[in-house]
PDB file of N, CA and C in Angstrom:
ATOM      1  N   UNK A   1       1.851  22.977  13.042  1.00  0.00           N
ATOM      2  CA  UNK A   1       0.935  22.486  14.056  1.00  0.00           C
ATOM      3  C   UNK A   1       1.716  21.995  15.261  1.00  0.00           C
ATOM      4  N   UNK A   2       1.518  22.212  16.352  1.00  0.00           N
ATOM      5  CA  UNK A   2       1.882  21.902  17.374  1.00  0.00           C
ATOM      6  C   UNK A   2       1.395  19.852  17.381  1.00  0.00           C
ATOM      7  N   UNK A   3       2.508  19.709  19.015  1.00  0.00           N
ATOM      8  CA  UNK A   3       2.064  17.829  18.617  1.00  0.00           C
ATOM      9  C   UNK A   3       0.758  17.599  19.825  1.00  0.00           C
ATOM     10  N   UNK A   4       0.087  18.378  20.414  1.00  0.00           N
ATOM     11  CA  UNK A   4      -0.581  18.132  20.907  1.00  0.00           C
ATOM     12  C   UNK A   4      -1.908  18.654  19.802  1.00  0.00           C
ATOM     13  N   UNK A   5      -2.095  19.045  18.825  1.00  0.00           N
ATOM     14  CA  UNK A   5      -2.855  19.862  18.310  1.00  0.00           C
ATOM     15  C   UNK A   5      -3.053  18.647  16.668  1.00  0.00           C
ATOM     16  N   UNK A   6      -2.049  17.915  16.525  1.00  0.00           N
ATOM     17  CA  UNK A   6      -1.647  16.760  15.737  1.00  0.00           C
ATOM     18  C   UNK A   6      -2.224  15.899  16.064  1.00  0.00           C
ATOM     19  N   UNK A   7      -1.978  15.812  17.481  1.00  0.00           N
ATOM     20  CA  UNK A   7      -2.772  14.213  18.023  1.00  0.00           C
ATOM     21  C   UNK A   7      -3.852  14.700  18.516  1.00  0.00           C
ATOM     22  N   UNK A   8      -4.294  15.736  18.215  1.00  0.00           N
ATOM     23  CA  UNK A   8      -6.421  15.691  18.721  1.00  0.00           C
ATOM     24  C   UNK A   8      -6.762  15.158  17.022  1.00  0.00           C
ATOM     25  N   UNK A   9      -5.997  16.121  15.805  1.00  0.00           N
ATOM     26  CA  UNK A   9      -6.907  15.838  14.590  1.00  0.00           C
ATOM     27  C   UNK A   9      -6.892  14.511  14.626  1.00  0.00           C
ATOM     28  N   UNK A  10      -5.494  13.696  14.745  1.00  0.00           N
ATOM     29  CA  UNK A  10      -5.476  12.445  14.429  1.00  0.00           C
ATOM     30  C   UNK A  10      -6.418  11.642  15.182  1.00  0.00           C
ATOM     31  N   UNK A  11      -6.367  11.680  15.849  1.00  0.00           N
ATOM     32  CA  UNK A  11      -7.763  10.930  17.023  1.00  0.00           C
ATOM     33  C   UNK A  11      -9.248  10.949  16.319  1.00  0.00           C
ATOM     34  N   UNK A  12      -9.137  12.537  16.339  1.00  0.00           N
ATOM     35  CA  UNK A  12     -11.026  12.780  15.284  1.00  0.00           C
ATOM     36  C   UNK A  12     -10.944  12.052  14.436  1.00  0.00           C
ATOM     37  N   UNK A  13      -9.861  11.691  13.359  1.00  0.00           N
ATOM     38  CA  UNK A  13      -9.901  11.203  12.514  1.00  0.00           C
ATOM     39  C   UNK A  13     -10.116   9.816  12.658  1.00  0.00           C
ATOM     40  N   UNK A  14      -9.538   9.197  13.658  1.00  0.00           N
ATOM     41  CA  UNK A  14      -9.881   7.768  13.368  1.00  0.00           C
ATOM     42  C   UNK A  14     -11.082   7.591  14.108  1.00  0.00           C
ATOM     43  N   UNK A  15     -11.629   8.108  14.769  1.00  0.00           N
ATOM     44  CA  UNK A  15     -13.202   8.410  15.677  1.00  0.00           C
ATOM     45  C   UNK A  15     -14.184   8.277  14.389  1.00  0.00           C
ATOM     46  N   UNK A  16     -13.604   8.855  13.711  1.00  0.00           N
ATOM     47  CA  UNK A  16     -14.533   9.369  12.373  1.00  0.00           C
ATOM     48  C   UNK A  16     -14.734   8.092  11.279  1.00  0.00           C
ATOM     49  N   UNK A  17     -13.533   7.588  11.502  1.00  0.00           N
ATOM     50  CA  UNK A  17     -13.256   6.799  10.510  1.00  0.00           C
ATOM     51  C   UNK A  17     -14.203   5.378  11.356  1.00  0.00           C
ATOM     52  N   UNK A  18     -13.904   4.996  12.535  1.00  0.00           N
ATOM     53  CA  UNK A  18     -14.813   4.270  13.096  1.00  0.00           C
ATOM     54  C   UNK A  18     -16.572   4.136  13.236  1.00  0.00           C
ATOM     55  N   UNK A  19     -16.717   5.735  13.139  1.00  0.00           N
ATOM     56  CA  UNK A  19     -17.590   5.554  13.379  1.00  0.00           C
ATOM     57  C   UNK A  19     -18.847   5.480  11.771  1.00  0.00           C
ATOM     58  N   UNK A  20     -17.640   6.214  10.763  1.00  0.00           N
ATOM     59  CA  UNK A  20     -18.214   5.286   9.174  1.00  0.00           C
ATOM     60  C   UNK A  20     -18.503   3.504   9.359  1.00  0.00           C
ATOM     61  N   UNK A  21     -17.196   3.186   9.898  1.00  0.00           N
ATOM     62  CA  UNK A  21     -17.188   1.467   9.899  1.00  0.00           C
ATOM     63  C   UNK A  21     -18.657   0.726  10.200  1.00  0.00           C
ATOM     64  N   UNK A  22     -18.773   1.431  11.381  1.00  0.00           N
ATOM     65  CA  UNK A  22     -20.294   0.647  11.772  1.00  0.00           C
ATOM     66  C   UNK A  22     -21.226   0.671  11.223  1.00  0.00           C
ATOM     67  N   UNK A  23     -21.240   2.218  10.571  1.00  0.00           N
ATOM     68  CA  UNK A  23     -22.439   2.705   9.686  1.00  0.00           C
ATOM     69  C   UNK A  23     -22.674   1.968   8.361  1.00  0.00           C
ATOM     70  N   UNK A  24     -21.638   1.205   7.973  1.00  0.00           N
ATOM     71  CA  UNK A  24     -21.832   0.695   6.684  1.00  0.00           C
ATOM     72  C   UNK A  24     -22.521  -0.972   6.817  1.00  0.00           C
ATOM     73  N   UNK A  25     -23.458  -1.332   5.777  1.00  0.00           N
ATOM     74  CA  UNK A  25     -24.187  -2.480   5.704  1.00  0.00           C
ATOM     75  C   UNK A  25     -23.258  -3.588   6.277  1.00  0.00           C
ATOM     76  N   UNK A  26     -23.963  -4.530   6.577  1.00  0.00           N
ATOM     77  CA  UNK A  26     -22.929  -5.938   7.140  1.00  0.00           C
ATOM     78  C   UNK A  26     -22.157  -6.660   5.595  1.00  0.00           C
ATOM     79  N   UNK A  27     -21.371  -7.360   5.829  1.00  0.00           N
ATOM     80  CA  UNK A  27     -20.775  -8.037   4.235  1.00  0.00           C
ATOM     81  C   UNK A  27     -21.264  -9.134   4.239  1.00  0.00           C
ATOM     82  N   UNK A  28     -20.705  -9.871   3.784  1.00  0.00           N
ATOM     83  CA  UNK A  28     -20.940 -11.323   3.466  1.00  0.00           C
ATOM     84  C   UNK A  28     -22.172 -12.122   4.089  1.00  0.00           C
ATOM     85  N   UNK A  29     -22.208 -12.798   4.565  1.00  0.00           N
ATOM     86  CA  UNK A  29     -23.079 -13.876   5.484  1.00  0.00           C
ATOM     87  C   UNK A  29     -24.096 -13.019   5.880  1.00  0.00           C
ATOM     88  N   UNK A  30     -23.592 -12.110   6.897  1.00  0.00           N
ATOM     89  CA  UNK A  30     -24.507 -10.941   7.955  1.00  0.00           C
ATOM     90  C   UNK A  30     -25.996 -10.395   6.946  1.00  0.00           C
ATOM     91  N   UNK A  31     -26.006  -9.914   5.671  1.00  0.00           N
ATOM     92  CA  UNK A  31     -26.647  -9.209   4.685  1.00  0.00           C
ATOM     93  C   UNK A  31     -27.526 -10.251   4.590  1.00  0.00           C
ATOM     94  N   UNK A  32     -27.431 -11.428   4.636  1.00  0.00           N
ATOM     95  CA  UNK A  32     -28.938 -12.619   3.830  1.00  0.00           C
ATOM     96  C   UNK A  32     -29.488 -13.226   5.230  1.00  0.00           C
ATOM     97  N   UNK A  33     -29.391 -12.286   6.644  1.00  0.00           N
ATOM     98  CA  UNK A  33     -29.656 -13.289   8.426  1.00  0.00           C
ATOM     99  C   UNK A  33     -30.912 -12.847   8.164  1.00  0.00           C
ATOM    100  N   UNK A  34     -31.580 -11.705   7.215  1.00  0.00           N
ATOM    101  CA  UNK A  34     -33.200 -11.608   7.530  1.00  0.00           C
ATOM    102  C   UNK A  34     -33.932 -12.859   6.859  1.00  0.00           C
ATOM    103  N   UNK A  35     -33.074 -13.168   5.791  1.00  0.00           N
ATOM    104  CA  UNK A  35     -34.250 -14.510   4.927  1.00  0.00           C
ATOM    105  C   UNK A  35     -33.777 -15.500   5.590  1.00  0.00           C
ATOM    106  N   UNK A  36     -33.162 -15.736   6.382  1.00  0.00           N
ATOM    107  CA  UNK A  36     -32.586 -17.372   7.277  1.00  0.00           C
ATOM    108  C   UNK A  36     -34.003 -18.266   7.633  1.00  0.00           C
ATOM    109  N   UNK A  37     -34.945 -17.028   8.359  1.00  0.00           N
ATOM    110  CA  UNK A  37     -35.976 -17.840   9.147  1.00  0.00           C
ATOM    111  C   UNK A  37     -36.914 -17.974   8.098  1.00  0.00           C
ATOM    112  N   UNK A  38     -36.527 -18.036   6.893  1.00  0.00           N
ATOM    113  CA  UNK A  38     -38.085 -18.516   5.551  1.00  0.00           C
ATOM    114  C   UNK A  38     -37.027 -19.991   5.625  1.00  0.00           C
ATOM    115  N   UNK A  39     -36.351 -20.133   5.366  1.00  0.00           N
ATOM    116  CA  UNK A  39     -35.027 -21.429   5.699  1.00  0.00           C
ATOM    117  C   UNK A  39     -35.629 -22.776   6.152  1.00  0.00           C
ATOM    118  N   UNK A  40     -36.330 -21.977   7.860  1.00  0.00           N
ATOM    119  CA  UNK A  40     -36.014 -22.840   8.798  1.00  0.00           C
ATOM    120  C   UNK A  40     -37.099 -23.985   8.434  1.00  0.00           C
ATOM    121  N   UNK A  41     -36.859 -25.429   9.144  1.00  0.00           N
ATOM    122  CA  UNK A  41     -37.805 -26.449   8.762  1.00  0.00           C
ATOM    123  C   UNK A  41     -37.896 -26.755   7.235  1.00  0.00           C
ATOM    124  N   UNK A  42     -36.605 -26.559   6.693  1.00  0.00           N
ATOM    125  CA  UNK A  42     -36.762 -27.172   4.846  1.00  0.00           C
ATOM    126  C   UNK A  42     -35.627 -28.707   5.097  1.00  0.00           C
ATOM    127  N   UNK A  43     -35.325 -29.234   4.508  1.00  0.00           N
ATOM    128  CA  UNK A  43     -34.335 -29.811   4.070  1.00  0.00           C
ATOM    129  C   UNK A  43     -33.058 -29.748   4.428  1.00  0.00           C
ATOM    130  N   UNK A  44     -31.987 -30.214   4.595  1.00  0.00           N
ATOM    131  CA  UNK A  44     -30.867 -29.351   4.497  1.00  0.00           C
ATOM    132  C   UNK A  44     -30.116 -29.108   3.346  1.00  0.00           C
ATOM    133  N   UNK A  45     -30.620 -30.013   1.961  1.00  0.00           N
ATOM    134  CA  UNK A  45     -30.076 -29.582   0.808  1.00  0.00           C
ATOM    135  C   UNK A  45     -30.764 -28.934  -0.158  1.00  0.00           C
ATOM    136  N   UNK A  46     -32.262 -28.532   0.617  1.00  0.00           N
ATOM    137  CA  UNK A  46     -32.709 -27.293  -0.220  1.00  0.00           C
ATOM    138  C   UNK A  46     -31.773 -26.311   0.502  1.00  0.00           C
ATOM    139  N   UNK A  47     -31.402 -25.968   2.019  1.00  0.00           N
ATOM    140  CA  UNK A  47     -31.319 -24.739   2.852  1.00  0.00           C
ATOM    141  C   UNK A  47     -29.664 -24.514   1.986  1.00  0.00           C
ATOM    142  N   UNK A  48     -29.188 -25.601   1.931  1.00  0.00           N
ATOM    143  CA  UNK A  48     -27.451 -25.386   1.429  1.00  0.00           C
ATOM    144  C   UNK A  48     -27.350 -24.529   0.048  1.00  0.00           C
ATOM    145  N   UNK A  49     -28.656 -25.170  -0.807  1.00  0.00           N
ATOM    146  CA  UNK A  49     -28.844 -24.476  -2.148  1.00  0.00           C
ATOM    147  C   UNK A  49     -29.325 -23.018  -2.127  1.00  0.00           C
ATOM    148  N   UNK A  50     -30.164 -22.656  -1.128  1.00  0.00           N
ATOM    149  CA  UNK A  50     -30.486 -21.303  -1.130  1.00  0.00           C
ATOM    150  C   UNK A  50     -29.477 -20.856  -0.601  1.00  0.00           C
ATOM    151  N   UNK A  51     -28.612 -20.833   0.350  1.00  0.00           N
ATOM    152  CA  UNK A  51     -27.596 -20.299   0.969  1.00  0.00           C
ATOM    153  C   UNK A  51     -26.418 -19.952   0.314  1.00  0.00           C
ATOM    154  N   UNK A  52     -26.029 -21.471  -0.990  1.00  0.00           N
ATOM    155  CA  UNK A  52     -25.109 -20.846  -1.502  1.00  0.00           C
ATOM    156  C   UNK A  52     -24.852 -19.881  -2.656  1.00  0.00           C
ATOM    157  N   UNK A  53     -26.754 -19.612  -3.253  1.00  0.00           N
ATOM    158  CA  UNK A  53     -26.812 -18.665  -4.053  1.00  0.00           C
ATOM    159  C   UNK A  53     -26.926 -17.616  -3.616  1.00  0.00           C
ATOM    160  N   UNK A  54     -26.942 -17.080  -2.507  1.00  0.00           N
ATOM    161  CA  UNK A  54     -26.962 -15.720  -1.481  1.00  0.00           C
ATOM    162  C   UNK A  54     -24.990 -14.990  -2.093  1.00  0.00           C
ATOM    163  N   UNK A  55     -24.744 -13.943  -2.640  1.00  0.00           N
ATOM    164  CA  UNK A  55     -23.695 -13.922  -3.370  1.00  0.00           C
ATOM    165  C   UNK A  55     -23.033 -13.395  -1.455  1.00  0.00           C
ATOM    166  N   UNK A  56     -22.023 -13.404  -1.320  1.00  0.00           N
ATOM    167  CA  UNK A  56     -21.103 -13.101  -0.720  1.00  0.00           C
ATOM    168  C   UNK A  56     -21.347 -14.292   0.605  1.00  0.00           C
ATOM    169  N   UNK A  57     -21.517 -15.070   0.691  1.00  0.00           N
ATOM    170  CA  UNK A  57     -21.563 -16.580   1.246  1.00  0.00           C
ATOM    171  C   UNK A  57     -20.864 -17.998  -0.018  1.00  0.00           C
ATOM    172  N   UNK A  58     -19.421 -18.251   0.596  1.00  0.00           N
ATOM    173  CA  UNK A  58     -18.634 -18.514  -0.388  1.00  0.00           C
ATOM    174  C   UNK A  58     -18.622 -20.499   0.211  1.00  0.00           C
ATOM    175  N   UNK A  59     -18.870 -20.391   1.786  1.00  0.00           N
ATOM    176  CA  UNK A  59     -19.252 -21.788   2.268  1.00  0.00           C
ATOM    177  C   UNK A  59     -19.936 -22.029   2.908  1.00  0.00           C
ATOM    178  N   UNK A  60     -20.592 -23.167   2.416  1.00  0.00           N
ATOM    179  CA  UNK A  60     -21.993 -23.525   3.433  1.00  0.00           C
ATOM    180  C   UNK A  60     -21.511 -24.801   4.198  1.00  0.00           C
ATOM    181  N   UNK A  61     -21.945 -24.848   6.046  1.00  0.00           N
ATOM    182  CA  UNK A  61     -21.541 -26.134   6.109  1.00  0.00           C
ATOM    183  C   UNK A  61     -22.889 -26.533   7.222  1.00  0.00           C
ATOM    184  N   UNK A  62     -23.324 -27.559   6.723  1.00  0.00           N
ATOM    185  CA  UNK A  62     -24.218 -28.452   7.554  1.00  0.00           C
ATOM    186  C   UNK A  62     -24.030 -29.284   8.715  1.00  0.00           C
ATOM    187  N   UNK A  63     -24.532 -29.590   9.728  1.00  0.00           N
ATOM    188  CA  UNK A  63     -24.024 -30.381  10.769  1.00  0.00           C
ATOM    189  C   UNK A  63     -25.454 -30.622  12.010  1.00  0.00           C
ATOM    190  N   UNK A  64     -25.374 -31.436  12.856  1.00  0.00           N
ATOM    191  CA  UNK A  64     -26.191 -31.722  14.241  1.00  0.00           C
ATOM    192  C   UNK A  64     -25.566 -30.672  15.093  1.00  0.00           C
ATOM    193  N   UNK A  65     -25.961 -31.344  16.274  1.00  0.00           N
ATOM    194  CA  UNK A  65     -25.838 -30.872  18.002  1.00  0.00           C
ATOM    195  C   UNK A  65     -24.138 -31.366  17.984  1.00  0.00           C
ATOM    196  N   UNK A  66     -24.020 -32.316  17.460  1.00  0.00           N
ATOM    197  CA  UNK A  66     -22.924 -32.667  18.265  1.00  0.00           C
ATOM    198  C   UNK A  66     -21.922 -33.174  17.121  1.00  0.00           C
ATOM    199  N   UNK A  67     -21.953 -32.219  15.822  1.00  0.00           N
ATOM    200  CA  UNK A  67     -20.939 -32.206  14.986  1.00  0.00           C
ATOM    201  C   UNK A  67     -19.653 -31.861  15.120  1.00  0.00           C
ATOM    202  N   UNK A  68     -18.756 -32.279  14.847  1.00  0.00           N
ATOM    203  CA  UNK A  68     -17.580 -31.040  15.728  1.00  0.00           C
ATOM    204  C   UNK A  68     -17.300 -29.981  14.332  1.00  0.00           C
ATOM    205  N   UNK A  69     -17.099 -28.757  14.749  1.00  0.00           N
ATOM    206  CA  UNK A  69     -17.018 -27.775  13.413  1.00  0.00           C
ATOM    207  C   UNK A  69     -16.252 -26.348  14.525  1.00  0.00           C
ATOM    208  N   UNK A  70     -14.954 -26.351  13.873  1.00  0.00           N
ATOM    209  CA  UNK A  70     -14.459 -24.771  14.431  1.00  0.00           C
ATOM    210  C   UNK A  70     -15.213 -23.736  14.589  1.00  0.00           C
ATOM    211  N   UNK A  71     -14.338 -23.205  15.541  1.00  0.00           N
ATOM    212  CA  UNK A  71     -14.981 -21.918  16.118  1.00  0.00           C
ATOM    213  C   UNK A  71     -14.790 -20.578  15.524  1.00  0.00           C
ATOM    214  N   UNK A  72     -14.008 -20.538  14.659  1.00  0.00           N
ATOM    215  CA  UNK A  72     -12.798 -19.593  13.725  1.00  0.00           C
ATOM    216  C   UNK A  72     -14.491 -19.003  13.280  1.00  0.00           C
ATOM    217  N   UNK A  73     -14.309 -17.565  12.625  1.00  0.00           N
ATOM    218  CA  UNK A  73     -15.493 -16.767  11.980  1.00  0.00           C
ATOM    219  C   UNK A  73     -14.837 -16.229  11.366  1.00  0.00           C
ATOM    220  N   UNK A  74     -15.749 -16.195  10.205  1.00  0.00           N
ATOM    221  CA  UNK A  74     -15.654 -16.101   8.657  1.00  0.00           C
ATOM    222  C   UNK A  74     -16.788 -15.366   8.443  1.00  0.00           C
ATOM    223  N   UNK A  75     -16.557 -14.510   7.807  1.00  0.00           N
ATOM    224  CA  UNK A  75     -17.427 -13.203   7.167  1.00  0.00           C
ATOM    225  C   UNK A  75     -18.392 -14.327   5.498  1.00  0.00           C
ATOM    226  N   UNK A  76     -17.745 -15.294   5.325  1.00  0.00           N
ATOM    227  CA  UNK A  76     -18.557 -15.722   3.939  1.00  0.00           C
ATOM    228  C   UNK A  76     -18.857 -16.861   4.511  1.00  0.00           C
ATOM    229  N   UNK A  77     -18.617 -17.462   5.603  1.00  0.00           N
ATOM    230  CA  UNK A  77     -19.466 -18.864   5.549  1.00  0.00           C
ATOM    231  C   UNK A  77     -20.662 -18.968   6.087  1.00  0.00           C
ATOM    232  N   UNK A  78     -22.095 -19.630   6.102  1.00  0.00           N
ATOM    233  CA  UNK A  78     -23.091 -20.019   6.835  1.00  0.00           C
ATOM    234  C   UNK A  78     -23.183 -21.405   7.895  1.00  0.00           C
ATOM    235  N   UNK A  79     -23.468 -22.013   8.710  1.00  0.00           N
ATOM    236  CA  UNK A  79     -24.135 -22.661   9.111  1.00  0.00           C
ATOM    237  C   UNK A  79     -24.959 -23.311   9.558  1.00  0.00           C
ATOM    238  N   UNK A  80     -25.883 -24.147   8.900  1.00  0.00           N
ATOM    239  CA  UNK A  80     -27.080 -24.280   9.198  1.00  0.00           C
ATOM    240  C   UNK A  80     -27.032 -25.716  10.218  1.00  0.00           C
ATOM    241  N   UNK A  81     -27.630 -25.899  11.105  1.00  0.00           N
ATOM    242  CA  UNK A  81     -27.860 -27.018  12.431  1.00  0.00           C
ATOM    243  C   UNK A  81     -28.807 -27.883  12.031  1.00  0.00           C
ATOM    244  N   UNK A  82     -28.705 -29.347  11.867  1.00  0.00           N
ATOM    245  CA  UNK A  82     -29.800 -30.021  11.636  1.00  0.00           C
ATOM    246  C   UNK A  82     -29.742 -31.028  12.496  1.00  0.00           C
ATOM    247  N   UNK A  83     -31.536 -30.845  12.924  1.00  0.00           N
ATOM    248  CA  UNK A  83     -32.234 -31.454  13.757  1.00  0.00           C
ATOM    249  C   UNK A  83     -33.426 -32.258  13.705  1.00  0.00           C
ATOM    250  N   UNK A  84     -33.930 -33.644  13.851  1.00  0.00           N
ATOM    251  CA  UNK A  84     -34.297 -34.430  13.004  1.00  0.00           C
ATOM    252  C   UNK A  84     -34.920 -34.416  11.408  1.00  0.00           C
ATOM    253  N   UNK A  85     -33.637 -34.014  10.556  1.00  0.00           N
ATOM    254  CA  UNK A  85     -33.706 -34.547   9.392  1.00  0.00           C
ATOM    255  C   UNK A  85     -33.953 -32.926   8.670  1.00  0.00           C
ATOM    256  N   UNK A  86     -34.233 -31.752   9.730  1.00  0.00           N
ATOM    257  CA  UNK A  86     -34.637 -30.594   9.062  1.00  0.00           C
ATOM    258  C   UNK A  86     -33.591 -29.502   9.928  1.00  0.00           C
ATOM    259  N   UNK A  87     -33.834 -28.709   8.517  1.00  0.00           N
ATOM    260  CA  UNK A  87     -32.441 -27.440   9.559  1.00  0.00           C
ATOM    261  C   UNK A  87     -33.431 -26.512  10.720  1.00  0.00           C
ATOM    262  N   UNK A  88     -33.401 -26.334  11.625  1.00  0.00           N
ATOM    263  CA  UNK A  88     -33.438 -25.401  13.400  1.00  0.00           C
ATOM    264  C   UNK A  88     -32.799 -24.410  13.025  1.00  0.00           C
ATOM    265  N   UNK A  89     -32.019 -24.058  12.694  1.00  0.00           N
ATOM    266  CA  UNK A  89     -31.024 -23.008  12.884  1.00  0.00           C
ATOM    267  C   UNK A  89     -29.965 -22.942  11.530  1.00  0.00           C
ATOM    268  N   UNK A  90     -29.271 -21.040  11.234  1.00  0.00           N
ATOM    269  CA  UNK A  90     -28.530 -20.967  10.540  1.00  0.00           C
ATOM    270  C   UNK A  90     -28.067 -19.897  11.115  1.00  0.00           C
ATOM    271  N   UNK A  91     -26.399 -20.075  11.294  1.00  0.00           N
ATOM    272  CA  UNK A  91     -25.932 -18.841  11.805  1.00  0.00           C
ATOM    273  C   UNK A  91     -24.456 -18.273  11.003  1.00  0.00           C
ATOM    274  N   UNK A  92     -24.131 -16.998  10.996  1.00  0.00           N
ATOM    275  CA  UNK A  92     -22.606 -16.816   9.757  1.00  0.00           C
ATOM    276  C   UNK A  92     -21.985 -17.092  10.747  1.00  0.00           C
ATOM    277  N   UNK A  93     -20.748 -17.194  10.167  1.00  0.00           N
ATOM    278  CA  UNK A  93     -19.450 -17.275  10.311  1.00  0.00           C
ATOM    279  C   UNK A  93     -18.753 -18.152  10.450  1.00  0.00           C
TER     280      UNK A  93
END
């Protein structure tokens, strides 16, 4: 094979290979964002308990508006936002 004829397959190939990537289901966290909003307005230690039986969600972490909590994303963690006394919001990573 010539090297210009090398580097087209190789290219298709990772084109190809990318474009499997997307096609495949989300992992961890991403897979349980449709049941989040049955979630919203519970508790936050019912929402922690449903969350952490969701299998590929390995940490759950709770917090306000003005918790401080990294920015780092994580394919297994959840976060749910609580706002007087009930969770608003749950988002991965």
């Amino acid at each position: 094979m010539t090297q210009k004829r090398l580097a087209l397959v190789f290219c298709c190939g990772l084109l190809t290979l990318a474009s499997t990537a997307q096609a495949q289901a989300p992992e961890g966290c991403a897979r349980h964002e449709a049941r989040f909003p049955a979630l919203l307005g519970k508790a936050p230690e019912e929402v922690r308990a449903a969350l952490q039986s969701m299998p590929g969600i390995n940490t759950v972490r709770m917090g306000g508006p003005t918790t401080p909590m990294t920015k780092d994303y994580r394919l297994d963690r959840a976060t749910g936002l609580i706002e007087n006394g009930v969770v608003t919001r749950i988002t991965c990573g």
